[in-house]
N, C-alpha and C. Protein backbone atom coordinates (compact mmCIF):
# COMPACT_ATOMS: atom_id res chain seq x y z
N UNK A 1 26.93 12.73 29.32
CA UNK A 1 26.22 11.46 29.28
C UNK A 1 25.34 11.30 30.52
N UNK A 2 25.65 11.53 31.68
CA UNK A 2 25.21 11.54 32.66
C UNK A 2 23.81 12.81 32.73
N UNK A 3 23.67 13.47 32.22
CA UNK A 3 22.90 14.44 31.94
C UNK A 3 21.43 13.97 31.20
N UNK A 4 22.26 13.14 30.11
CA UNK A 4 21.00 12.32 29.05
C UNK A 4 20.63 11.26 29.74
N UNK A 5 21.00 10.59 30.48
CA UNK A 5 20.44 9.46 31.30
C UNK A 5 19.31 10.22 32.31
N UNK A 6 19.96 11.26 33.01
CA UNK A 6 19.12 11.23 33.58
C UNK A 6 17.48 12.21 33.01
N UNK A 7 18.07 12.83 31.81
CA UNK A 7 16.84 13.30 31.18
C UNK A 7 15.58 12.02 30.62
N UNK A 8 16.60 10.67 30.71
CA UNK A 8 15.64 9.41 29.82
C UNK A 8 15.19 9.09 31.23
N UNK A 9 15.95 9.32 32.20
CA UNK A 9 14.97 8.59 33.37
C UNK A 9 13.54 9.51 33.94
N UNK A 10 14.01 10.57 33.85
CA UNK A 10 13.03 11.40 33.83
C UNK A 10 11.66 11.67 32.75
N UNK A 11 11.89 11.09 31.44
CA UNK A 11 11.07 11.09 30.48
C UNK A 11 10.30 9.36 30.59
N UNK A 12 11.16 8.73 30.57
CA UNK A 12 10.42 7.70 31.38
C UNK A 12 9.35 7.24 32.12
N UNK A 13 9.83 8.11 33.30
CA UNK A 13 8.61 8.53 34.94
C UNK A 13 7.90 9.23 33.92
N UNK A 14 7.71 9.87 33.38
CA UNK A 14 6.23 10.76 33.15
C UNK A 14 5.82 9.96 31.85
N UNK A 15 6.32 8.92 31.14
CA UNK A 15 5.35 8.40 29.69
C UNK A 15 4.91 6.86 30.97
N UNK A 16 5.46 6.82 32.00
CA UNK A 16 4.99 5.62 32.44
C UNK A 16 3.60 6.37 33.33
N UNK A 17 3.98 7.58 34.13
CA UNK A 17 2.17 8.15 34.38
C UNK A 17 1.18 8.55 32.94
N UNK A 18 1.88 8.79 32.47
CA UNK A 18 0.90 8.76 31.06
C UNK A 18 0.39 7.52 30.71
N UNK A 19 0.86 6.27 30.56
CA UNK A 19 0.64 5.43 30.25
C UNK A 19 -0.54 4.39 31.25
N UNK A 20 -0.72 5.08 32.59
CA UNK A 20 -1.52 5.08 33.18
C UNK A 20 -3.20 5.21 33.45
N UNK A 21 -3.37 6.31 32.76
CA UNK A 21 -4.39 7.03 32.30
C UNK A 21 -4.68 6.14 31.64
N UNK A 22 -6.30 5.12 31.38
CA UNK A 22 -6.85 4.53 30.75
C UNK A 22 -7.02 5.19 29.65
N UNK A 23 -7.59 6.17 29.86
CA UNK A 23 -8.35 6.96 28.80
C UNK A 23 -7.61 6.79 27.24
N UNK A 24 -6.22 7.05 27.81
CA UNK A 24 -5.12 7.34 26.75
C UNK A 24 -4.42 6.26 26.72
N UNK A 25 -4.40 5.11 27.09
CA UNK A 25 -3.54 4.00 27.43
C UNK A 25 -4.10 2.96 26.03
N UNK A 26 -3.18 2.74 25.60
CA UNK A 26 -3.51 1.49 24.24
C UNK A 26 -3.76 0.20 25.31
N UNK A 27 -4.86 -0.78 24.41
CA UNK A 27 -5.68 -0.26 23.07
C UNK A 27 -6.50 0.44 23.40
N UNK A 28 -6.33 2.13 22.88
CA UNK A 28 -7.51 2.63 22.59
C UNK A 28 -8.80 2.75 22.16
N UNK A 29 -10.05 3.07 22.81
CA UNK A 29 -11.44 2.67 22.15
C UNK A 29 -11.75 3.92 22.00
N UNK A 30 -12.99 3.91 20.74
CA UNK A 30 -13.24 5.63 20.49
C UNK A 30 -14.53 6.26 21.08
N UNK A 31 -14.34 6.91 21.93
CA UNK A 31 -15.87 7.52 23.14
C UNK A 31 -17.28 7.72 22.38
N UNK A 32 -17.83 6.84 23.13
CA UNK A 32 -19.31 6.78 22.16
C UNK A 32 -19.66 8.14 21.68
N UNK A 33 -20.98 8.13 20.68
CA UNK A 33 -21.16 9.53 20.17
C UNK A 33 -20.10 10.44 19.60
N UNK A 34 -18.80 9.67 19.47
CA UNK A 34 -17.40 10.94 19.21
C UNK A 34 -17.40 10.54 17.50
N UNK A 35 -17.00 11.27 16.71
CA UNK A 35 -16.04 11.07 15.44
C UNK A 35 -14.68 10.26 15.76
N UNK A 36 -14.41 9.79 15.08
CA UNK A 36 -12.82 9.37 14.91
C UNK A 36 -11.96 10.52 15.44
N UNK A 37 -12.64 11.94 14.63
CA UNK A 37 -11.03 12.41 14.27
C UNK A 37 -11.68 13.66 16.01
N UNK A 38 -13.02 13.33 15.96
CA UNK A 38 -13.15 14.15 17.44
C UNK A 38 -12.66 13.92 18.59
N UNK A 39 -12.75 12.48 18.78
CA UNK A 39 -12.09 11.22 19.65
C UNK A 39 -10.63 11.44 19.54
N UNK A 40 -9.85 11.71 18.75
CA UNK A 40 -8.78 11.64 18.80
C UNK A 40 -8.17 13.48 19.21
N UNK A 41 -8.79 14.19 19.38
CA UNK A 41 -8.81 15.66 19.83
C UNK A 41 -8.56 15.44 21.03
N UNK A 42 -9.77 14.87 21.48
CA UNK A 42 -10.22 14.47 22.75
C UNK A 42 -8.73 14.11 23.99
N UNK A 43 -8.42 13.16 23.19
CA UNK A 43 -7.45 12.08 23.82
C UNK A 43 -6.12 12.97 23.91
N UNK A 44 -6.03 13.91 22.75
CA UNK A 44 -4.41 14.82 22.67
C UNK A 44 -4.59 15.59 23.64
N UNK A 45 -6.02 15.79 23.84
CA UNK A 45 -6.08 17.03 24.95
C UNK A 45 -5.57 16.79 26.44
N UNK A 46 -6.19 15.16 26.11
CA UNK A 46 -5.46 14.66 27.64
C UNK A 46 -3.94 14.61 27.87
N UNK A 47 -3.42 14.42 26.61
CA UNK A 47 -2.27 14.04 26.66
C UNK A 47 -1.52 15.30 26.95
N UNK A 48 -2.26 16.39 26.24
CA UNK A 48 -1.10 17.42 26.63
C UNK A 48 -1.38 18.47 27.61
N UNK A 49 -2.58 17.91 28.22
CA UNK A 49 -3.15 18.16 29.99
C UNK A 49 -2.20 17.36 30.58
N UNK A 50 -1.15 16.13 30.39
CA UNK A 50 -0.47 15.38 31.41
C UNK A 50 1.08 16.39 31.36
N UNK A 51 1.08 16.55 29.85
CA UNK A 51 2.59 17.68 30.26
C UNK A 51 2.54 18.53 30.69
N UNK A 52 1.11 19.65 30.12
CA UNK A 52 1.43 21.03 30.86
C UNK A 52 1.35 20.51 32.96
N UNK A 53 0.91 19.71 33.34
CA UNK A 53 0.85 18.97 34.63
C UNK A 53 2.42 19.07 34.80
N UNK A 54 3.22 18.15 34.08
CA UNK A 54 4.59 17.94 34.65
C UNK A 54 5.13 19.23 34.69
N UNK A 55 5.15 20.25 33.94
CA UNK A 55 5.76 21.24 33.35
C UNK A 55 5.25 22.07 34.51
N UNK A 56 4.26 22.23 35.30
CA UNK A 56 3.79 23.14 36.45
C UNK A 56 4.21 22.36 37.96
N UNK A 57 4.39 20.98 37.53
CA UNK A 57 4.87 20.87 38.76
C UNK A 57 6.43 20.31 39.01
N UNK A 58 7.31 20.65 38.16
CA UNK A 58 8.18 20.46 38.18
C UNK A 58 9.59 21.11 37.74
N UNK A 59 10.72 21.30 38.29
CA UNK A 59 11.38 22.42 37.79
C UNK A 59 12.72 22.00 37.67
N UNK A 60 13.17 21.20 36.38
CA UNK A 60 13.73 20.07 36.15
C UNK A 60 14.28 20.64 34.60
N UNK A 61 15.23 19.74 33.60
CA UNK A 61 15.76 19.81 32.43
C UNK A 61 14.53 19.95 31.59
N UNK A 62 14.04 18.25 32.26
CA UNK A 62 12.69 18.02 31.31
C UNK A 62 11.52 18.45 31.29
N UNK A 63 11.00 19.57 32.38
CA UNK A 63 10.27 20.15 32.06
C UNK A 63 10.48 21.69 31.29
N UNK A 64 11.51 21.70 31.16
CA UNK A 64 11.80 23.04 30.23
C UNK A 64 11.78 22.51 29.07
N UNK A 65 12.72 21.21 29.07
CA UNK A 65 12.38 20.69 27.25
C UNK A 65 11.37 20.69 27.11
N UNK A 66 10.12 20.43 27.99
CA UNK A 66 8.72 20.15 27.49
C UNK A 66 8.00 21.25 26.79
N UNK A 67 8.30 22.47 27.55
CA UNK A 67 7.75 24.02 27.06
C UNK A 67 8.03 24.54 26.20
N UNK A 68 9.51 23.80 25.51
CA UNK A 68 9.67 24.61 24.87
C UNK A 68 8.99 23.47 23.57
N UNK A 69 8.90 22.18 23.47
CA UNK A 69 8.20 21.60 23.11
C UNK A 69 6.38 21.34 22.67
N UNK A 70 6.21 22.34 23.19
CA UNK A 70 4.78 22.37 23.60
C UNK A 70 3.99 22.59 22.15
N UNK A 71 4.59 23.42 21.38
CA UNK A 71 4.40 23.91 19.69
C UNK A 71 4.51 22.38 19.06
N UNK A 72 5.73 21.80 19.26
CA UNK A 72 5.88 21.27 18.11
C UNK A 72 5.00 19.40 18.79
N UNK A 73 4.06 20.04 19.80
CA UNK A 73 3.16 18.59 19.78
C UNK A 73 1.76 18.85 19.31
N UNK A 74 1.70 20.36 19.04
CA UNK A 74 0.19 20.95 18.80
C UNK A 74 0.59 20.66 17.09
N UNK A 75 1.58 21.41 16.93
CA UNK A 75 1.87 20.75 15.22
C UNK A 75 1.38 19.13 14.33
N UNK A 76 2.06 18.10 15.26
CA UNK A 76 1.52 17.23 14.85
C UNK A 76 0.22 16.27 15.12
N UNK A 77 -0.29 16.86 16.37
CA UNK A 77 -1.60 16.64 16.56
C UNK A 77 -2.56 17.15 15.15
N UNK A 78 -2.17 18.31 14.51
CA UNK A 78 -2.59 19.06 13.17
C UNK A 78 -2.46 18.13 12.10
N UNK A 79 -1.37 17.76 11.92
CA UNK A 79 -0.83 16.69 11.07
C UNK A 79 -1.16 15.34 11.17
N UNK A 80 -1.53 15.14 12.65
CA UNK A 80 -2.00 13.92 11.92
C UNK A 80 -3.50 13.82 11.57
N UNK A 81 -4.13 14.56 12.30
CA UNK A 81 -5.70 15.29 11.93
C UNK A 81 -5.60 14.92 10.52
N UNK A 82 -4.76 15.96 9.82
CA UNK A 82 -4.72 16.15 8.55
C UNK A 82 -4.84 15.01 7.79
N UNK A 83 -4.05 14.11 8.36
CA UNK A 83 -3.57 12.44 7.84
C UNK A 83 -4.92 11.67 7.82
N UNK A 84 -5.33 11.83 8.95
CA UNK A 84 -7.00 10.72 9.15
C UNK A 84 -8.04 11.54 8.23
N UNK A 85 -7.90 13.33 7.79
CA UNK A 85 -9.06 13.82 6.80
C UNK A 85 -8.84 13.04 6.02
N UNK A 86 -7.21 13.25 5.07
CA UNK A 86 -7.47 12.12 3.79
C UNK A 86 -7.56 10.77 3.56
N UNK A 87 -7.35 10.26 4.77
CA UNK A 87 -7.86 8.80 4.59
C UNK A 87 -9.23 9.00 4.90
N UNK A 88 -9.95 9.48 5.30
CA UNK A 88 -11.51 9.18 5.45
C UNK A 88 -12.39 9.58 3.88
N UNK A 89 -11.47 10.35 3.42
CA UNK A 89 -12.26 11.08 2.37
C UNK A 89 -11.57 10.41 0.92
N UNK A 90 -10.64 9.08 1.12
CA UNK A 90 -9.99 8.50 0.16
C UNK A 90 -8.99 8.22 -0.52
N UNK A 91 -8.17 9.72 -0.05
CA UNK A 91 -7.05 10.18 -0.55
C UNK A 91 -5.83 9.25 0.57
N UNK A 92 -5.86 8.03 0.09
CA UNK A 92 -5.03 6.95 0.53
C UNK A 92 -3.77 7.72 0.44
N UNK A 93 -2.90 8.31 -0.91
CA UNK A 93 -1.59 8.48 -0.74
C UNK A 93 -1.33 9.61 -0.08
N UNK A 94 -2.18 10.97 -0.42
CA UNK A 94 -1.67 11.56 0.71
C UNK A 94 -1.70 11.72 1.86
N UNK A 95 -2.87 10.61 2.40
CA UNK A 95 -2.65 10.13 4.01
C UNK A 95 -1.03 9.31 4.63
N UNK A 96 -0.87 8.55 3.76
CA UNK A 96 0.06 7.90 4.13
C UNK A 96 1.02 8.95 4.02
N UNK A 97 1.79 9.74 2.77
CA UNK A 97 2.64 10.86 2.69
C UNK A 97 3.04 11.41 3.81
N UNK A 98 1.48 12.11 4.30
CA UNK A 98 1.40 12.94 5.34
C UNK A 98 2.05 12.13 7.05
N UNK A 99 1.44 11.17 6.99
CA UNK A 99 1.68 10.57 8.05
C UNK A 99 3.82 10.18 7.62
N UNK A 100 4.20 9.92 6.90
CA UNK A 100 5.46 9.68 6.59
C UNK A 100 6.49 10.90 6.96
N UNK A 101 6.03 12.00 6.49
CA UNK A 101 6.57 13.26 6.90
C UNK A 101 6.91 13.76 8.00
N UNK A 102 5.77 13.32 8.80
CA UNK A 102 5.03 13.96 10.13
C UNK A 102 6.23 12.91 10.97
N UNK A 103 6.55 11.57 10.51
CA UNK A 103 7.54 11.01 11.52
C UNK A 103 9.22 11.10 11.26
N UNK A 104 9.36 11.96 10.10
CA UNK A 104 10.80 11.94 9.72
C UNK A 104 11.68 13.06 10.81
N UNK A 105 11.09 14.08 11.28
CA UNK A 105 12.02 14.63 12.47
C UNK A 105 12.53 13.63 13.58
N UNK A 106 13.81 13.53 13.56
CA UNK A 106 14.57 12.75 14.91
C UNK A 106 14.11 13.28 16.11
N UNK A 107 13.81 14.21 16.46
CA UNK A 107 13.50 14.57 17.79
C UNK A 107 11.48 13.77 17.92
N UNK A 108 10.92 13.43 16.64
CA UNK A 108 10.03 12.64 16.78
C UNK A 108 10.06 10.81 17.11
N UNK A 109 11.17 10.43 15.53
CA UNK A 109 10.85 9.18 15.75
C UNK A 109 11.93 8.58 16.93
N UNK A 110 12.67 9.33 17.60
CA UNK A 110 13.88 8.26 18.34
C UNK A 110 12.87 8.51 19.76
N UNK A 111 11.83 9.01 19.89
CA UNK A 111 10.71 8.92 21.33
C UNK A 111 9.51 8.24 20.84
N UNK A 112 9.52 7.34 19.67
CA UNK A 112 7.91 6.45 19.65
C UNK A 112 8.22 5.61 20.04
N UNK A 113 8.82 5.00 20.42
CA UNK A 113 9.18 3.89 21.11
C UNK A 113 8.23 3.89 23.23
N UNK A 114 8.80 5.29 23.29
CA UNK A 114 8.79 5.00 24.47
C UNK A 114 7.08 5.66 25.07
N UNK A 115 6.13 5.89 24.26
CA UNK A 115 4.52 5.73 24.33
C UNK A 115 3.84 4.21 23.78
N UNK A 116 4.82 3.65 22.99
CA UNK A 116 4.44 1.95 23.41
C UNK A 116 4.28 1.29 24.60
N UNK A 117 3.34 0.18 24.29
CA UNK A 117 3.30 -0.89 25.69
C UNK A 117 4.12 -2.27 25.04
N UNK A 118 4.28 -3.22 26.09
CA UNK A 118 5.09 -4.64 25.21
C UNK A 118 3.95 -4.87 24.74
N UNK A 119 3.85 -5.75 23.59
CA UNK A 119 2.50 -6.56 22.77
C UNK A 119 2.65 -7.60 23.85
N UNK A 120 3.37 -8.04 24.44
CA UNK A 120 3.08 -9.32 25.57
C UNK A 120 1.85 -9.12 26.67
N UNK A 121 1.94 -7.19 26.84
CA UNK A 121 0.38 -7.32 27.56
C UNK A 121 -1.01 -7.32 26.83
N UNK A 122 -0.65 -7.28 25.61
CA UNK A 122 -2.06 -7.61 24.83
C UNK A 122 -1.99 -9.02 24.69
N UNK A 123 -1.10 -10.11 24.17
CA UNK A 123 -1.41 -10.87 23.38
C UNK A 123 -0.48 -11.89 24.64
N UNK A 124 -0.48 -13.07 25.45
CA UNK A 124 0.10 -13.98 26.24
C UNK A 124 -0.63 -15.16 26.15
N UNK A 125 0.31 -15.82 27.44
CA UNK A 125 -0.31 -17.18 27.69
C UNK A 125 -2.01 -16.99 28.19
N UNK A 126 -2.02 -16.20 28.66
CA UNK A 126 -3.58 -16.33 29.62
C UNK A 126 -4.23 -15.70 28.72
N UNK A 127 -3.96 -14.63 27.91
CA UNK A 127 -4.84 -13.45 27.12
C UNK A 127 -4.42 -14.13 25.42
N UNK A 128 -4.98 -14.80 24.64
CA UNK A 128 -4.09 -15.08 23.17
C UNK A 128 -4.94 -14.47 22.59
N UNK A 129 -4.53 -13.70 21.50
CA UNK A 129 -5.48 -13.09 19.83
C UNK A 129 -5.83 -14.19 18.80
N UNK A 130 -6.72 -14.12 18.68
CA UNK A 130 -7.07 -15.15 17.95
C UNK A 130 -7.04 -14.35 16.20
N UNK A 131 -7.29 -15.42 14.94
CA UNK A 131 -7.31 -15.26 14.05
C UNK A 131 -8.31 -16.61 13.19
N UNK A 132 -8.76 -15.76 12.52
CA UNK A 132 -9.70 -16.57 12.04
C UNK A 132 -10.30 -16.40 10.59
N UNK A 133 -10.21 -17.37 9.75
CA UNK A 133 -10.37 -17.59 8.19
C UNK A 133 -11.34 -18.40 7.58
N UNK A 134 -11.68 -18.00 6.63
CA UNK A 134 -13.34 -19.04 5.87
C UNK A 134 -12.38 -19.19 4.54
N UNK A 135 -12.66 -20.67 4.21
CA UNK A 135 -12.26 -20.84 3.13
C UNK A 135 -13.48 -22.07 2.90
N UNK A 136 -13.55 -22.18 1.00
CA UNK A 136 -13.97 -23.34 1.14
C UNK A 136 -13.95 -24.44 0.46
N UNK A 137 -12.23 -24.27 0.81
CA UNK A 137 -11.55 -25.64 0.55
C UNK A 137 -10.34 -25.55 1.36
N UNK A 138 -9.90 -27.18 1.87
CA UNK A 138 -9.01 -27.29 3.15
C UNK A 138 -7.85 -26.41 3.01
N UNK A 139 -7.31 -25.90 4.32
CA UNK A 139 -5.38 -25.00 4.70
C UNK A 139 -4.82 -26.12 5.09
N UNK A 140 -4.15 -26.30 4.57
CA UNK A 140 -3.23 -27.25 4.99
C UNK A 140 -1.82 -27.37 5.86
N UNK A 141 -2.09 -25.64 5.47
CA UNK A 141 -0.81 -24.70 5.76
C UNK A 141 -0.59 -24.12 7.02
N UNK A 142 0.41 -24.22 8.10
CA UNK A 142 0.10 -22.82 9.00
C UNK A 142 0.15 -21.25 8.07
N UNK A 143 0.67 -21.72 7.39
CA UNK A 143 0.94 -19.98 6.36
C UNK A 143 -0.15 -19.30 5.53
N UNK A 144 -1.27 -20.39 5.73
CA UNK A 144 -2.32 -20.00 5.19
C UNK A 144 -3.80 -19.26 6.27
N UNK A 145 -2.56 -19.38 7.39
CA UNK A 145 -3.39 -18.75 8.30
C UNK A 145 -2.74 -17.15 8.84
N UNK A 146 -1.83 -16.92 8.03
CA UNK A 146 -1.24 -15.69 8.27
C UNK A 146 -1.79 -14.62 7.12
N UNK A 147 -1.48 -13.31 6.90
CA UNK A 147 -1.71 -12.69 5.91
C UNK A 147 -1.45 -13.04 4.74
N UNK A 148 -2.35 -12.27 3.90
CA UNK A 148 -1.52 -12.57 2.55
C UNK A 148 -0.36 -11.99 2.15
N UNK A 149 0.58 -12.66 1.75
CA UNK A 149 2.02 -12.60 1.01
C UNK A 149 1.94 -11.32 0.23
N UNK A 150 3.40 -10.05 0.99
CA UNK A 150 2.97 -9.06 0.55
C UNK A 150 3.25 -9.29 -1.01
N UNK A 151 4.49 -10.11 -1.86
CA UNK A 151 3.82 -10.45 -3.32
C UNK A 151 3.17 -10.23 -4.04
N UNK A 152 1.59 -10.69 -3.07
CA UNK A 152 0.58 -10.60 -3.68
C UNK A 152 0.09 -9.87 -3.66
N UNK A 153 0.44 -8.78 -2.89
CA UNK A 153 -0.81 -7.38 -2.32
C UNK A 153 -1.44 -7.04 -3.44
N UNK A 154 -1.35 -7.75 -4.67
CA UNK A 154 -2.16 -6.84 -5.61
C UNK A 154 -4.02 -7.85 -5.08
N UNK A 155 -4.17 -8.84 -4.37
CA UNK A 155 -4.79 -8.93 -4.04
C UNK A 155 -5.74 -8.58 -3.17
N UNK A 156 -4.94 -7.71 -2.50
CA UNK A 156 -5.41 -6.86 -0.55
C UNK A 156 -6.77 -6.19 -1.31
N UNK A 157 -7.76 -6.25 -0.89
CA UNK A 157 -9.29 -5.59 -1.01
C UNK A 157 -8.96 -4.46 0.05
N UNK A 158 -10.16 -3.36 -0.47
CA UNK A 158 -9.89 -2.24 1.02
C UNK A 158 -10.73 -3.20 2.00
N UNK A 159 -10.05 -3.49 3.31
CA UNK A 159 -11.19 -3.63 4.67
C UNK A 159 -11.47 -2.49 5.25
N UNK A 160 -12.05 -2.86 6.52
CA UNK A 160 -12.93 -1.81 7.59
C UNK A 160 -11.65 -1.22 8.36
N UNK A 161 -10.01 -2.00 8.32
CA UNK A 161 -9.11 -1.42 9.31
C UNK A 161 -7.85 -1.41 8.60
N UNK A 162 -8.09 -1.59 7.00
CA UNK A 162 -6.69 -1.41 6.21
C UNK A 162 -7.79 -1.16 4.90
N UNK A 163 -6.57 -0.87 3.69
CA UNK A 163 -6.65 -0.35 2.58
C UNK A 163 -6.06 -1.30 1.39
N UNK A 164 -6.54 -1.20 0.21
CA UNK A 164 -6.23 -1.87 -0.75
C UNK A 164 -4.85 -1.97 -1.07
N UNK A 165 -4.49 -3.43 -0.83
CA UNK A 165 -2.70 -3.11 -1.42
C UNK A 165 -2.38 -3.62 0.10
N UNK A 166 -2.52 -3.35 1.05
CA UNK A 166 -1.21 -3.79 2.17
C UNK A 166 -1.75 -4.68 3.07
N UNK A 167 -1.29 -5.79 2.68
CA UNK A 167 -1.42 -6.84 4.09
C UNK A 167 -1.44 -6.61 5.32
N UNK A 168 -2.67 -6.93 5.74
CA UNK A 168 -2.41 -6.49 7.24
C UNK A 168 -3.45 -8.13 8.01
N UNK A 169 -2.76 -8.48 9.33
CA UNK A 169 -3.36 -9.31 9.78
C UNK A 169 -3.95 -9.26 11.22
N UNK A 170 -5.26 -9.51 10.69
CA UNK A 170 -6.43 -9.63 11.80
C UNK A 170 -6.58 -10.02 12.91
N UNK A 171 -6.24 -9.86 13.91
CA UNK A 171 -6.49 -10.56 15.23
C UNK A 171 -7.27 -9.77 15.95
N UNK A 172 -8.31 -10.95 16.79
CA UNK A 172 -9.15 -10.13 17.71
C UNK A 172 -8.90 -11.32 19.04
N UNK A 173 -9.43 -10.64 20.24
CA UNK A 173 -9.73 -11.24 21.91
C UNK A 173 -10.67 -11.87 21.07
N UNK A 174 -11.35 -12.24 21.19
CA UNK A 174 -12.40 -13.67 21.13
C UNK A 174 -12.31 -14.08 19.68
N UNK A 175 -13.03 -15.30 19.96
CA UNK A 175 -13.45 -16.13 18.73
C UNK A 175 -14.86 -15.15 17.82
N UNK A 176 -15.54 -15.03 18.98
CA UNK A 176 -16.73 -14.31 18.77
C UNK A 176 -16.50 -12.99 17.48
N UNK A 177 -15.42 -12.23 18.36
CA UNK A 177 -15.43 -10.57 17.62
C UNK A 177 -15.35 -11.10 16.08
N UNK A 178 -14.35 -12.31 15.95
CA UNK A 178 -13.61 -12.49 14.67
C UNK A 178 -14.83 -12.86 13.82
N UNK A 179 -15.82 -13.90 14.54
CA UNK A 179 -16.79 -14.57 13.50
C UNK A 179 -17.54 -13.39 13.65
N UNK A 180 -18.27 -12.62 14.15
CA UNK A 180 -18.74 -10.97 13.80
C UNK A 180 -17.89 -10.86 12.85
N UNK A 181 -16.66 -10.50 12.80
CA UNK A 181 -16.29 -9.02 12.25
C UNK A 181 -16.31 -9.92 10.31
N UNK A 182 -16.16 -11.19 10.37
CA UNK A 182 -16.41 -11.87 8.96
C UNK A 182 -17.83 -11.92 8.85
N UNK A 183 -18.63 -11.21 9.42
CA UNK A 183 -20.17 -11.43 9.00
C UNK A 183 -20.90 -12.80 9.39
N UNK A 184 -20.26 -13.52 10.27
CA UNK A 184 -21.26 -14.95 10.45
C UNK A 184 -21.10 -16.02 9.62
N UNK A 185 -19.82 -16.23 9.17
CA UNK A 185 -19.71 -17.44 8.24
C UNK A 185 -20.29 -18.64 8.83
N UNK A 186 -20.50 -19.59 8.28
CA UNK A 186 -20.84 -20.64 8.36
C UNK A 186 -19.34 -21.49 9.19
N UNK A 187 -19.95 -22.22 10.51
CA UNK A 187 -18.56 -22.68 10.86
C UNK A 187 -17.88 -24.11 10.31
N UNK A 188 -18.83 -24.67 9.59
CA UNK A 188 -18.15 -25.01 8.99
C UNK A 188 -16.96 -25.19 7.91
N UNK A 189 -17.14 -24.02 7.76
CA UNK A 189 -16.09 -22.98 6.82
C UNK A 189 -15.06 -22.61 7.47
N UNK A 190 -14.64 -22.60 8.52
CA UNK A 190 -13.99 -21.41 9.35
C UNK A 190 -12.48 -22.36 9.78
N UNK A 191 -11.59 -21.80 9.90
CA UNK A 191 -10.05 -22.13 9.96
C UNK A 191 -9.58 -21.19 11.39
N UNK A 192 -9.26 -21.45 12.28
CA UNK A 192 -8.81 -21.14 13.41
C UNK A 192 -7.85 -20.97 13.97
N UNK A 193 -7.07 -20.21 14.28
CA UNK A 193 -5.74 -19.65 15.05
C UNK A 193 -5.26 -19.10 16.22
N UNK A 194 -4.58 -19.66 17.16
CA UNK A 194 -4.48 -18.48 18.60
C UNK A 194 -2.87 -18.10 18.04
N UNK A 195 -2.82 -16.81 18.74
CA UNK A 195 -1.55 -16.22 18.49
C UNK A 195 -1.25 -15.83 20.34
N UNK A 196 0.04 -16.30 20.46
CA UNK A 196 0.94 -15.65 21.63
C UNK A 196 1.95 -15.40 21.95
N UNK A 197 2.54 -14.27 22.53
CA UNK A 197 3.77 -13.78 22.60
C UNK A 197 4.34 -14.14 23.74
N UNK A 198 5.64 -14.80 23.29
CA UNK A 198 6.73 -15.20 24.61
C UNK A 198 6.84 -13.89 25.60
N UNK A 199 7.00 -14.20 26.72
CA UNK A 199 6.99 -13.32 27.92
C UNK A 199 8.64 -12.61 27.69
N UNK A 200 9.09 -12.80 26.85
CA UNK A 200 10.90 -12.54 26.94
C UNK A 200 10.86 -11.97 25.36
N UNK A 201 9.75 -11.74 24.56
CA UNK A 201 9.36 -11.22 23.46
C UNK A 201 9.48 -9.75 23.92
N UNK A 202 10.34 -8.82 23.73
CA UNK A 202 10.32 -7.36 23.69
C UNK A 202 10.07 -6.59 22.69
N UNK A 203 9.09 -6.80 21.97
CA UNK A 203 8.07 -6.26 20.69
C UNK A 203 7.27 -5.45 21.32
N UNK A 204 7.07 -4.26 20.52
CA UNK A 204 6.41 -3.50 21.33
C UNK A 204 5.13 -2.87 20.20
N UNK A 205 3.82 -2.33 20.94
CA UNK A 205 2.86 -1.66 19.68
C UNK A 205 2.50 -0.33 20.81
């Protein structure tokens, strides 16, 4: 036990210098002139420029786990490549499939946790996400300012950052991005929301 602690404290220290690195640090933005899926090359490269780093300068448990690790992060960098071809090109289910697969190894999903940040540094008292809706006729509801009821997903249209069928809800930093990203509704139309996360909220994205 004492062994695994100190391998988590050690894995720790190096996803918290990783987490450092703007470049690679959520929320991620995608480098002008790049593709999606080039941009995201880009970014693995950094990422696995920060291990082979630990792995040369360090002569530890966890840098041997890392080496010998080193395959099976080039693997799913492949995989998820693979995942963003078929969603770009349409093939909704076997993007998702792919991406489902790609997280079922335990030695994958019991470490996503720890390349998260809290959502409390995106979304707080000083920083709130806003959300924002055109209807045109009155909400009466706070619930009508949340997604739609997965229920209903037979309603979900494809958007620009989800797909037909799954509720997903919108928040942006300004008022502004939101009335952009709806095309300029008329404000008289428009229904308004701040969203913020308690500081003692340990949710993480």
């Amino acid at each position: 036990m004492h062994i695994q602690q100190e391998l988590d404290e050690e894995l720790n220290n190096l996803f918290d210098t990783i987490r450092k690195k703007s470049s690679i640090r959520p929320p991620i933005e995608i480098e002008k002139n790049l593709t999606l899926i080039d941009d995201f090359a880009l970014k693995c490269s950094k990422f696995r420029g920060c291990l082979v780093d630990y792995i040369q300068e360090n002569d530890n448990r966890l840098s041997l786990r890392l080496r010998n690790r080193l395959r099976a992060v080039d693997i799913m960098q492949k995989e998820i490549v693979s995942c963003l071809e078929c969603f770009l090109s349409g093939d909704i289910k076997s993007a998702y499939d792919s991406f489902e697969s790609m997280l079922e190894p335990r030695t994958i999903s019991r470490h996503i946790e720890n390349i998260c940040i809290p959502l409390s540094d995106l979304c707080n008292e000083d920083k709130p996400l806003f959300r924002v809706r055109k209807s045109d006729t009155p909400l009466t509801s706070r619930r009508d300012m949340f997604h739609i009821p997965f229920s209903q997903r037979h309603f979900v249209r494809a958007q620009r950052f989800s797909v037909a069928g799954l509720p997903c809800l919108y928040l942006g930093t300004s008022l502004y991005i939101c009335w952009r990203e709806m095309d300029k509704p008329d404000f008289d139309k428009l229904y308004i929301s701040a969203y913020k996360i308690d500081k003692n909220n340990d949710s993480k994205v």
